[in-house]
C-alpha atoms as a PDB file:
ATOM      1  CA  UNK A   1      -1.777   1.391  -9.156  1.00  0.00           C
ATOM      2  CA  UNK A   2      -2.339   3.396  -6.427  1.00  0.00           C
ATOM      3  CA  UNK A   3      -0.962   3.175  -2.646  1.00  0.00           C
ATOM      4  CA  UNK A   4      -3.513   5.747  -0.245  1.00  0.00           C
ATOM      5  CA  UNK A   5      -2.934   5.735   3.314  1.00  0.00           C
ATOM      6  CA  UNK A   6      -5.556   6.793   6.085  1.00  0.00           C
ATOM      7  CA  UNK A   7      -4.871   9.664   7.944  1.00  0.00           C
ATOM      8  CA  UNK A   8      -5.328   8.130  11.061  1.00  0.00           C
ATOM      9  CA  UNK A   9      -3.110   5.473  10.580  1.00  0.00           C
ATOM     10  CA  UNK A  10      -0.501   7.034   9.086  1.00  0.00           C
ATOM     11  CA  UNK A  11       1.744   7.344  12.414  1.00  0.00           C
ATOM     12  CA  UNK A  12       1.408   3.811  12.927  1.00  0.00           C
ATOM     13  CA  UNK A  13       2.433   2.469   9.856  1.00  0.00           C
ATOM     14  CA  UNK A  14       5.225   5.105   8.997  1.00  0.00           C
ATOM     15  CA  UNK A  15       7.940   3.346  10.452  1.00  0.00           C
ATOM     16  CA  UNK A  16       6.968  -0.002   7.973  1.00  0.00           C
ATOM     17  CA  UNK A  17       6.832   2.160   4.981  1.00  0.00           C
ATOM     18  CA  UNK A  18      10.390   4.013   5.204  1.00  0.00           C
ATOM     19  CA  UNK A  19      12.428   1.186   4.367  1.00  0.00           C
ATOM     20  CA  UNK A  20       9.688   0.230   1.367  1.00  0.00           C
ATOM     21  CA  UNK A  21       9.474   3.995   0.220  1.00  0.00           C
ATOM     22  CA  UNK A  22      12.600   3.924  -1.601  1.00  0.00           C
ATOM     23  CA  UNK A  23      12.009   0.869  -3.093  1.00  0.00           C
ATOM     24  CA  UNK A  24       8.610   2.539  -4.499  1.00  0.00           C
ATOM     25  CA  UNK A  25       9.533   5.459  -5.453  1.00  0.00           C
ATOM     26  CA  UNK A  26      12.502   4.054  -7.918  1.00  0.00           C
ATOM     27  CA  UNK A  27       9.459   2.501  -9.510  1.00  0.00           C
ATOM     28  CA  UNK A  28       7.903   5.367  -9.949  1.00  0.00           C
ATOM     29  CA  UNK A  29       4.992   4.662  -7.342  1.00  0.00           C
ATOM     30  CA  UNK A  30       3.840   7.235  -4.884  1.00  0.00           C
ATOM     31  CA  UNK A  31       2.074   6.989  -2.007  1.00  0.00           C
ATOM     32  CA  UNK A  32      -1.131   9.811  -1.551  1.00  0.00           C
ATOM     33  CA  UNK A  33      -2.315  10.256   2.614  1.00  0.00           C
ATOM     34  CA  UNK A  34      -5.964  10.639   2.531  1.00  0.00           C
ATOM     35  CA  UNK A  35      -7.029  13.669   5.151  1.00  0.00           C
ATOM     36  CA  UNK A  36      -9.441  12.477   8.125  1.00  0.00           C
ATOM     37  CA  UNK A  37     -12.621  14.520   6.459  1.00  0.00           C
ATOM     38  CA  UNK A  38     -12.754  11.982   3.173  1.00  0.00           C
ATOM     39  CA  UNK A  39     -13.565   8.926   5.236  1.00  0.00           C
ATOM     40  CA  UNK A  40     -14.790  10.726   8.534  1.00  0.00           C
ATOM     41  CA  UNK A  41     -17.871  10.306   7.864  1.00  0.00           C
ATOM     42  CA  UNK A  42     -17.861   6.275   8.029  1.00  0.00           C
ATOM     43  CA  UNK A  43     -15.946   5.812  11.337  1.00  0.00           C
ATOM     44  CA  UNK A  44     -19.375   4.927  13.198  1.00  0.00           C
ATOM     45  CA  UNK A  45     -19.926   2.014  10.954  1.00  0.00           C
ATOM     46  CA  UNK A  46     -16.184   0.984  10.078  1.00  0.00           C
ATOM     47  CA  UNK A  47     -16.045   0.598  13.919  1.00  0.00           C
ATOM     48  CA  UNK A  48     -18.494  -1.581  14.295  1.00  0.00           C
ATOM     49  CA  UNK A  49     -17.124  -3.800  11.305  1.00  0.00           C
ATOM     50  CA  UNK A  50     -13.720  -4.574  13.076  1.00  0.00           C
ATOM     51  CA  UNK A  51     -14.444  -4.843  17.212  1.00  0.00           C
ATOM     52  CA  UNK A  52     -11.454  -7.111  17.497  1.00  0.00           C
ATOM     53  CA  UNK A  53      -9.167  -3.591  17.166  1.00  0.00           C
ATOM     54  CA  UNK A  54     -11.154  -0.466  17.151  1.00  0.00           C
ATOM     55  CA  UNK A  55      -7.732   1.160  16.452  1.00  0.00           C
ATOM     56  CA  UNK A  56      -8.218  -0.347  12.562  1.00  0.00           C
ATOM     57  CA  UNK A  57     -10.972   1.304  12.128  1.00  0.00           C
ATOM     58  CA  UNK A  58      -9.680   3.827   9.888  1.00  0.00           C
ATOM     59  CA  UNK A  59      -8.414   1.488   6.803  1.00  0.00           C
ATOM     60  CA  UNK A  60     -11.702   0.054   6.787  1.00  0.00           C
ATOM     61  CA  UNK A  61     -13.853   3.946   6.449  1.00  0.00           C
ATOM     62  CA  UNK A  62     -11.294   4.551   3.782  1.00  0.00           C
ATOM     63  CA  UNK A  63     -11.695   1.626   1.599  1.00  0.00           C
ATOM     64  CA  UNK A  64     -15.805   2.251   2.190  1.00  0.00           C
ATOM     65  CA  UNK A  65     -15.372   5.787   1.257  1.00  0.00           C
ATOM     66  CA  UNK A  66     -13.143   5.043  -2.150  1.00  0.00           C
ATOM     67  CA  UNK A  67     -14.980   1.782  -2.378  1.00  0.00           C
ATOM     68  CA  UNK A  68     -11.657   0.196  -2.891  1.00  0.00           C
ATOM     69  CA  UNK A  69     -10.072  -2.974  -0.930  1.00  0.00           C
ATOM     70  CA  UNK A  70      -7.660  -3.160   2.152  1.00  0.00           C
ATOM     71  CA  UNK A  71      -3.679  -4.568   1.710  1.00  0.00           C
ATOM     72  CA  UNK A  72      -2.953  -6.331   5.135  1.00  0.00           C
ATOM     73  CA  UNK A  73      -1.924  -9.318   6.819  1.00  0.00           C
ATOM     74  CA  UNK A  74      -4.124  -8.596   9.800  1.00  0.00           C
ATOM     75  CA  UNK A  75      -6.942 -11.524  10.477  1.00  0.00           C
ATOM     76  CA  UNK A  76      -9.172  -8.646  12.216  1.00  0.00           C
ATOM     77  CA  UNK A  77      -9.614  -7.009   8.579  1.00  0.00           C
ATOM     78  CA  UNK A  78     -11.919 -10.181   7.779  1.00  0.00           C
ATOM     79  CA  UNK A  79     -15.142  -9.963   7.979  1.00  0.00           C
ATOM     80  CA  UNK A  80     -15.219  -6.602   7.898  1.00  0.00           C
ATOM     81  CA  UNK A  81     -17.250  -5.922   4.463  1.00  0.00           C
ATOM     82  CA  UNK A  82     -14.332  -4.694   2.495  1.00  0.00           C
ATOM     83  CA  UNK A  83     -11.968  -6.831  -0.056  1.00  0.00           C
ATOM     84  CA  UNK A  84      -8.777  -7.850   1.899  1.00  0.00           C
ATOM     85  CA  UNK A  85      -5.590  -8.743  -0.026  1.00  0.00           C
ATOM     86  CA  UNK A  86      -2.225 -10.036   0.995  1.00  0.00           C
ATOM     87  CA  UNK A  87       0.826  -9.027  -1.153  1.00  0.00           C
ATOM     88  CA  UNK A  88       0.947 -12.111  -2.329  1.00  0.00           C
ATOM     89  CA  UNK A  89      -2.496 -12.652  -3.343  1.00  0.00           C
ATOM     90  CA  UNK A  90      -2.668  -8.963  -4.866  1.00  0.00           C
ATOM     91  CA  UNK A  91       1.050  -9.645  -6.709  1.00  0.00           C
ATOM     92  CA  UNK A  92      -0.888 -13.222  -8.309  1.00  0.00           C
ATOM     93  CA  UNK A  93      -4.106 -11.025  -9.250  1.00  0.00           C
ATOM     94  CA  UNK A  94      -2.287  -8.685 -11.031  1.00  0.00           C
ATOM     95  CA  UNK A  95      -0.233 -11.278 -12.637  1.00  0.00           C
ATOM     96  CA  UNK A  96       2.965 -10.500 -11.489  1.00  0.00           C
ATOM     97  CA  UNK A  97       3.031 -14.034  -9.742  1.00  0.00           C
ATOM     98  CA  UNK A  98       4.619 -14.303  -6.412  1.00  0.00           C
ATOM     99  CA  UNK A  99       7.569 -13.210  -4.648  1.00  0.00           C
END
């Protein structure tokens, strides 16, 4: 598995991740940032799929550019075209159960 971060968001979720990078990389995961220009191009429409928080729109042109899902907690993700998974729901699908 694979963790990719949007560019554009990376600021605001840095301070979350520090404390969980450690724990990552002693598992041997890493964590890729994605530059701007691979999802760029579907900001118009990612905006218009999440006008609760424009700010979010850049998760949501990532996962439409990799065609891949979003990992949050955040409501304003649903709805938005794009799988949404909480930890714990990802943690069950994978079958590592929960916790």
């Amino acid at each position: 598995m694979q963790l990719v971060v949007a560019e554009h968001q990376w600021g605001e979720v840095e301070h979350e991740l520090e404390r969980r990078l450690s724990i990552m990389e002693s598992r041997g995961r890493s964590i890729e940032i994605i530059p701007r220009s691979a999802y760029e191009q579907f900001e118009e429409a990612a905006r218009r799929r999440v006008p609760r928080d424009p700010n979010d729109w850049a998760p949501v042109a990532l996962a439409m550019a990799l065609d891949a899902g979003i990992l949050t907690e955040d409501n304003d993700f649903l709805g938005c075209g794009c799988p949404t998974w909480t930890v714990e729901t990802l943690r069950v699908e994978l079958g590592q159960g929960t916790g």
